[in-house]
Each structure stands twice: as structure tokens, then as C-alpha cells.
PDB file of N, CA and C in Angstrom:
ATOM      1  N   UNK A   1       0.827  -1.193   0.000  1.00  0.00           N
ATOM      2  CA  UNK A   1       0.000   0.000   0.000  1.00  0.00           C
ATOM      3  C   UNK A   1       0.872   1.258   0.000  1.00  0.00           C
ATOM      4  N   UNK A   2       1.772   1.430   0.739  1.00  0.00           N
ATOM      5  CA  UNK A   2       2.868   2.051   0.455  1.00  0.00           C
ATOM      6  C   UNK A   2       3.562   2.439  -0.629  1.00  0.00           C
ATOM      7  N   UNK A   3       3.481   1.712  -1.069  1.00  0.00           N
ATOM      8  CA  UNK A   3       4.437   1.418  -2.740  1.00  0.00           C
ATOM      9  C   UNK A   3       3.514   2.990  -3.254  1.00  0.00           C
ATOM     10  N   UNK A   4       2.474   2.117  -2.964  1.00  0.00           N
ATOM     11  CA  UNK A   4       1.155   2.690  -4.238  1.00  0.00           C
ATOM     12  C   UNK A   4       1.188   4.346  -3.850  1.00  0.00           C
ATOM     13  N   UNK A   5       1.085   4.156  -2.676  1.00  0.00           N
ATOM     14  CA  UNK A   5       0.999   5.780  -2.406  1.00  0.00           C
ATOM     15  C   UNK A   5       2.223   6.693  -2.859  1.00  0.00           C
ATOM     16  N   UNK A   6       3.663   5.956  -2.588  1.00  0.00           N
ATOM     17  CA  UNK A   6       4.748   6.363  -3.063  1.00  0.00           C
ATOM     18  C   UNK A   6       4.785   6.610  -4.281  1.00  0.00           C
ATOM     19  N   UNK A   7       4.446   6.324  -5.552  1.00  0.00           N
ATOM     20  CA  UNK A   7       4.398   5.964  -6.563  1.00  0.00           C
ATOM     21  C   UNK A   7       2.863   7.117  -7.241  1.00  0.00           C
ATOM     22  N   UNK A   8       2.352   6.873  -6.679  1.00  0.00           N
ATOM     23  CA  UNK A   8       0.899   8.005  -7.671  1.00  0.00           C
ATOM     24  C   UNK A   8       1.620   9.532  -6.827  1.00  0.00           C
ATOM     25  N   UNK A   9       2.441   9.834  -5.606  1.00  0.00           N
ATOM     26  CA  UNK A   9       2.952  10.818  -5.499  1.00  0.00           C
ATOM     27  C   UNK A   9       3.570  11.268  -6.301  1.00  0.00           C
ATOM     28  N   UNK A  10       5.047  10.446  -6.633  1.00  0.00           N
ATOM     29  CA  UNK A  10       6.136  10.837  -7.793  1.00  0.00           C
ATOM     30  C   UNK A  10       5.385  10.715  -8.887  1.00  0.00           C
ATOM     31  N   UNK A  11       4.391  10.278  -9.397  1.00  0.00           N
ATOM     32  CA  UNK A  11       3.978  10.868 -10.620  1.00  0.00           C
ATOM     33  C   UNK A  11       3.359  11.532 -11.013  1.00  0.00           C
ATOM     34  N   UNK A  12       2.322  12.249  -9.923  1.00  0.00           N
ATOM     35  CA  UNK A  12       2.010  13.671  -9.861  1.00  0.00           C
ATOM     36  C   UNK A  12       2.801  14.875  -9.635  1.00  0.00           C
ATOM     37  N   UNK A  13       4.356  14.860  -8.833  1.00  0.00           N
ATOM     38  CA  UNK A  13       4.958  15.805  -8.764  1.00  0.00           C
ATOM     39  C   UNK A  13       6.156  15.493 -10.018  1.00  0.00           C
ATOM     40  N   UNK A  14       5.878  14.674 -10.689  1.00  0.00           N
ATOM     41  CA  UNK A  14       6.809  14.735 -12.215  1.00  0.00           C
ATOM     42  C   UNK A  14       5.949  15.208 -12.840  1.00  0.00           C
ATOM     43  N   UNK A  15       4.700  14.706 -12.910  1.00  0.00           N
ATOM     44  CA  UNK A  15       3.389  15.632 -14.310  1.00  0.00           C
ATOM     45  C   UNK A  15       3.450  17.002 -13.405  1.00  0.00           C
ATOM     46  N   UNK A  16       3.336  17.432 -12.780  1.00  0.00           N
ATOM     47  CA  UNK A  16       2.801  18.572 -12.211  1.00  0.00           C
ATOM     48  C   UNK A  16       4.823  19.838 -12.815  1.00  0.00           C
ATOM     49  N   UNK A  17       6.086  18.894 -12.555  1.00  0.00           N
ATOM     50  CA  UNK A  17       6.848  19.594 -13.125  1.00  0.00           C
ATOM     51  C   UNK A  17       6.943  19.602 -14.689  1.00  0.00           C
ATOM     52  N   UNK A  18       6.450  18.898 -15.737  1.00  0.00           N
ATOM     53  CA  UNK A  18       5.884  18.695 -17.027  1.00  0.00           C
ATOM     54  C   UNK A  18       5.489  20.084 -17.473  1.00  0.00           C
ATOM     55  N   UNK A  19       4.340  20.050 -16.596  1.00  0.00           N
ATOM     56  CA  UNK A  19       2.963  20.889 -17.041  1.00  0.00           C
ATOM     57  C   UNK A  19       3.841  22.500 -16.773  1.00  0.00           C
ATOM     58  N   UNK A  20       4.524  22.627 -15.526  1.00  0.00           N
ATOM     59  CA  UNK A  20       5.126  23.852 -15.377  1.00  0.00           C
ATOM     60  C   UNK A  20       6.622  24.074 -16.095  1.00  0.00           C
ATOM     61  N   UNK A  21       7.171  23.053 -17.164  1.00  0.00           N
ATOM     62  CA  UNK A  21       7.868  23.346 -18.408  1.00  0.00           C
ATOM     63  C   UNK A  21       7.407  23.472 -19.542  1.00  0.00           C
ATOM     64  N   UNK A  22       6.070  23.474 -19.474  1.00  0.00           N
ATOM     65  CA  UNK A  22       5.047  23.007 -20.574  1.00  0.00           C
ATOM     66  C   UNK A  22       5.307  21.876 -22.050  1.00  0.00           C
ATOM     67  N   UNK A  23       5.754  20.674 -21.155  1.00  0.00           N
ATOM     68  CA  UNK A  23       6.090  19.254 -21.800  1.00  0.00           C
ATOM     69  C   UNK A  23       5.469  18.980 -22.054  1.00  0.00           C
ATOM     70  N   UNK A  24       4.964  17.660 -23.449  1.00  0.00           N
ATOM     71  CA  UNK A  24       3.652  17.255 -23.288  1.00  0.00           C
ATOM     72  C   UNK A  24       3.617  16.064 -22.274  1.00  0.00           C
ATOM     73  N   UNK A  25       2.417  15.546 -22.328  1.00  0.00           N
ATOM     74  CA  UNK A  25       2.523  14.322 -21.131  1.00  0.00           C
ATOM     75  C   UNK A  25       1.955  14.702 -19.874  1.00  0.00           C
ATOM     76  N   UNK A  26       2.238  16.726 -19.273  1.00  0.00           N
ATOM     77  CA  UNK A  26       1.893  16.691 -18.183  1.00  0.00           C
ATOM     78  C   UNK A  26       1.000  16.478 -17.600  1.00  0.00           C
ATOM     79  N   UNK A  27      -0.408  16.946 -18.423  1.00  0.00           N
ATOM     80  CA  UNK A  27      -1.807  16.853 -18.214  1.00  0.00           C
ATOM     81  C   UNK A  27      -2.432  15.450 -17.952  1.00  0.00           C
ATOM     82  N   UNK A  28      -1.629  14.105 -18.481  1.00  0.00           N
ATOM     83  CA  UNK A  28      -1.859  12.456 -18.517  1.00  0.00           C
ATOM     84  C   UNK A  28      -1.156  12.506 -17.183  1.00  0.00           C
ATOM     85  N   UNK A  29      -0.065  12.553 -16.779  1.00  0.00           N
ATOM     86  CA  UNK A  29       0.489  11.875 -15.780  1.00  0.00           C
ATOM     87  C   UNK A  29      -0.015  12.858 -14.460  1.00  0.00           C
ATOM     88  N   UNK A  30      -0.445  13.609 -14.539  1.00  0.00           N
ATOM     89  CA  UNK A  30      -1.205  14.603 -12.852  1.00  0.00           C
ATOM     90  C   UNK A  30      -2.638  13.472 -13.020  1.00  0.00           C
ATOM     91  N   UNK A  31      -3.049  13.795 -13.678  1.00  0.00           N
ATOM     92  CA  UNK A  31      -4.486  12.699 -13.762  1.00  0.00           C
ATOM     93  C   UNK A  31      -4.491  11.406 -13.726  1.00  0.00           C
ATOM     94  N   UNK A  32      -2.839  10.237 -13.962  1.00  0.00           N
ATOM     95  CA  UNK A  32      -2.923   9.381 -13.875  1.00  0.00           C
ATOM     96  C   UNK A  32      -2.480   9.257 -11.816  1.00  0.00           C
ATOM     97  N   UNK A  33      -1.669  10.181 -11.814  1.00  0.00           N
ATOM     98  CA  UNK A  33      -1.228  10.192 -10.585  1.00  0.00           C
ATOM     99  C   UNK A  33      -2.359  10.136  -9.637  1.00  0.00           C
ATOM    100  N   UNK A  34      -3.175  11.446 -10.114  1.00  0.00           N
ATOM    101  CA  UNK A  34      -4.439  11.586  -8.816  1.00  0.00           C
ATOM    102  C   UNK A  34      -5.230  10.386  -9.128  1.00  0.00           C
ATOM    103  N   UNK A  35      -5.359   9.577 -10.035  1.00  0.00           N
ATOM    104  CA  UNK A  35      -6.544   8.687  -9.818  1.00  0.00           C
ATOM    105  C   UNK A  35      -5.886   7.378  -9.448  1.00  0.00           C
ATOM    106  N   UNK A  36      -4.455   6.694  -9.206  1.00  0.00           N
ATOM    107  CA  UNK A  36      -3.847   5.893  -8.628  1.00  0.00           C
ATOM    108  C   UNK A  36      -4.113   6.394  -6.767  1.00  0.00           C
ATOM    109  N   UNK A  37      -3.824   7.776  -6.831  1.00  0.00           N
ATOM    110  CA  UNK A  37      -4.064   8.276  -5.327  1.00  0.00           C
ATOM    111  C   UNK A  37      -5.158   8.203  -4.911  1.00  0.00           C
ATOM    112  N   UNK A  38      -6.772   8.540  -5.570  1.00  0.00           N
ATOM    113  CA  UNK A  38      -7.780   8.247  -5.176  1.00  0.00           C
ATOM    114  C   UNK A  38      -8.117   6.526  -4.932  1.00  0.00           C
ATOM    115  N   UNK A  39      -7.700   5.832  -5.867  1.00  0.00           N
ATOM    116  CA  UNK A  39      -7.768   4.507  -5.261  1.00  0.00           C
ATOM    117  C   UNK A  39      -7.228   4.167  -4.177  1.00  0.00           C
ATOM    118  N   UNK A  40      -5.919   4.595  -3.886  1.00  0.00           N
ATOM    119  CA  UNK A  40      -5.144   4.541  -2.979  1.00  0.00           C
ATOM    120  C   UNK A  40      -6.443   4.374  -1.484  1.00  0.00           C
ATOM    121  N   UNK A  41      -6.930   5.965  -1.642  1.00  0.00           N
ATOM    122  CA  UNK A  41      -7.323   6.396  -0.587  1.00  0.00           C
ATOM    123  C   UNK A  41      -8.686   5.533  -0.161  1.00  0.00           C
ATOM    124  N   UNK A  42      -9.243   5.069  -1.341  1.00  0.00           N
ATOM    125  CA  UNK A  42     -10.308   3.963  -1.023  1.00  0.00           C
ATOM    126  C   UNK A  42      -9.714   2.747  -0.504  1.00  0.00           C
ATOM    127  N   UNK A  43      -8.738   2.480  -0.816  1.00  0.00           N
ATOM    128  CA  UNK A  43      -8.529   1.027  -0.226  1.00  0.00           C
ATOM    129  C   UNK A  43      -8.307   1.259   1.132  1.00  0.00           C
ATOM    130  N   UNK A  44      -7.648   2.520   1.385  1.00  0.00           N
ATOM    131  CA  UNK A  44      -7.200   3.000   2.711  1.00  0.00           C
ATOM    132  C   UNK A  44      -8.338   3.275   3.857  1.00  0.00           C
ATOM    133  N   UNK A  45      -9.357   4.038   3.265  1.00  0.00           N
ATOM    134  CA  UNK A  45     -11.128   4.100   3.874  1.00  0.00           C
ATOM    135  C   UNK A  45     -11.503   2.633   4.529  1.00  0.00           C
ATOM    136  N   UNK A  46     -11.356   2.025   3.281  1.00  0.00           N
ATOM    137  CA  UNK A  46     -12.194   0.289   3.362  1.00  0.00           C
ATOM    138  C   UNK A  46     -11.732  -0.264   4.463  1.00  0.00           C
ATOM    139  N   UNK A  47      -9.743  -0.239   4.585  1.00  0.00           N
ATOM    140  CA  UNK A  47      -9.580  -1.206   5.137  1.00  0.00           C
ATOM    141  C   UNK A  47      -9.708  -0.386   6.915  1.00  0.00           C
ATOM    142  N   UNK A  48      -9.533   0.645   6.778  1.00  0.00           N
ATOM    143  CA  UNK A  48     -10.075   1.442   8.154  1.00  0.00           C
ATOM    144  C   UNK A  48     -11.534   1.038   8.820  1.00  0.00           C
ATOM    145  N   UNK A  49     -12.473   1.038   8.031  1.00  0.00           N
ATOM    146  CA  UNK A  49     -13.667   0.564   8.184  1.00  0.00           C
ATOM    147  C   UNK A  49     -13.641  -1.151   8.814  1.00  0.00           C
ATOM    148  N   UNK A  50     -12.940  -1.792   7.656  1.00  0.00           N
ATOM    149  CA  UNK A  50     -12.802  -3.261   8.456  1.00  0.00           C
ATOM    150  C   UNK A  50     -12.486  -3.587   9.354  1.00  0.00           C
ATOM    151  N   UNK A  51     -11.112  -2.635   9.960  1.00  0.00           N
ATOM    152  CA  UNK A  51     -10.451  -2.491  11.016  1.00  0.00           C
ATOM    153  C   UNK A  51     -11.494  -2.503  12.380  1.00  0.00           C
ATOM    154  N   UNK A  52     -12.040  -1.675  12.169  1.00  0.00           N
ATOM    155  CA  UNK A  52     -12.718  -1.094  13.327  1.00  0.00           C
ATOM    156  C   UNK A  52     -14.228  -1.618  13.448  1.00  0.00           C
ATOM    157  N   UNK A  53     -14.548  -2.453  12.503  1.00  0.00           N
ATOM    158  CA  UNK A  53     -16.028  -3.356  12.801  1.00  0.00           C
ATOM    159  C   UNK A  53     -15.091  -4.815  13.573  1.00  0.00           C
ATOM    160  N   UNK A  54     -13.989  -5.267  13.471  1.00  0.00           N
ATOM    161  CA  UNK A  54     -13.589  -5.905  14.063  1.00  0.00           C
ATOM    162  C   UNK A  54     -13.245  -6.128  15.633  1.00  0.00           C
ATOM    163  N   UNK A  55     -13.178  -5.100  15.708  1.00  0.00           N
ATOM    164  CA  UNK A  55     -13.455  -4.720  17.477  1.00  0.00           C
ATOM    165  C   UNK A  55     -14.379  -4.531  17.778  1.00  0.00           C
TER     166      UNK A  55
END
């Protein structure tokens, strides 16, 4: 889970330096980044939720 989060970070702050050299690519990789991070954050919700119906 880690990985994942590590990973949709660095590729939002590489698209996000793209977009502010105006490379192409930047606009794909901020959007691929944030939507690896939004999954991220669901799996992260879910497994919080499981966590805590378990007690």
C-alpha cells in the first residue's frame, strides 16, 4: 500500500513539473497520478472501516 501511495505521489509531482515546463505528457500523468491516489485512498477508507467493525 505504500508502494502505491509512493508511486501516484512521484507521478504527480513529475506531471505537475511537465505541465510547469510546458512538456507534453503533463496533463496524462497529474491525472494518472491523482486517480492511482484516489484509489489509494479507497482502499485506505475500506480497510479502516474493516479495522474497526472488528473490534
Amino acid at each position: 500500500m505504500r508502494k502505491m501511495l509512493f508511486y501516484s505521489v512521484m507521478i504527480i509531482i513529475v506531471g505537475l513539473v511537465f505541465l510547469w515546463r510546458h512538456w507534453p505528457g503533463g496533463d496524462t500523468m497529474t491525472i494518472l497520478g491523482g486517480g492511482v491516489f484516489v484509489t489509494w485512498l479507497i482502499f485506505f477508507i475500506i480497510e479502516k472501516i474493516i479495522s474497526n467493525q472488528d473490534n
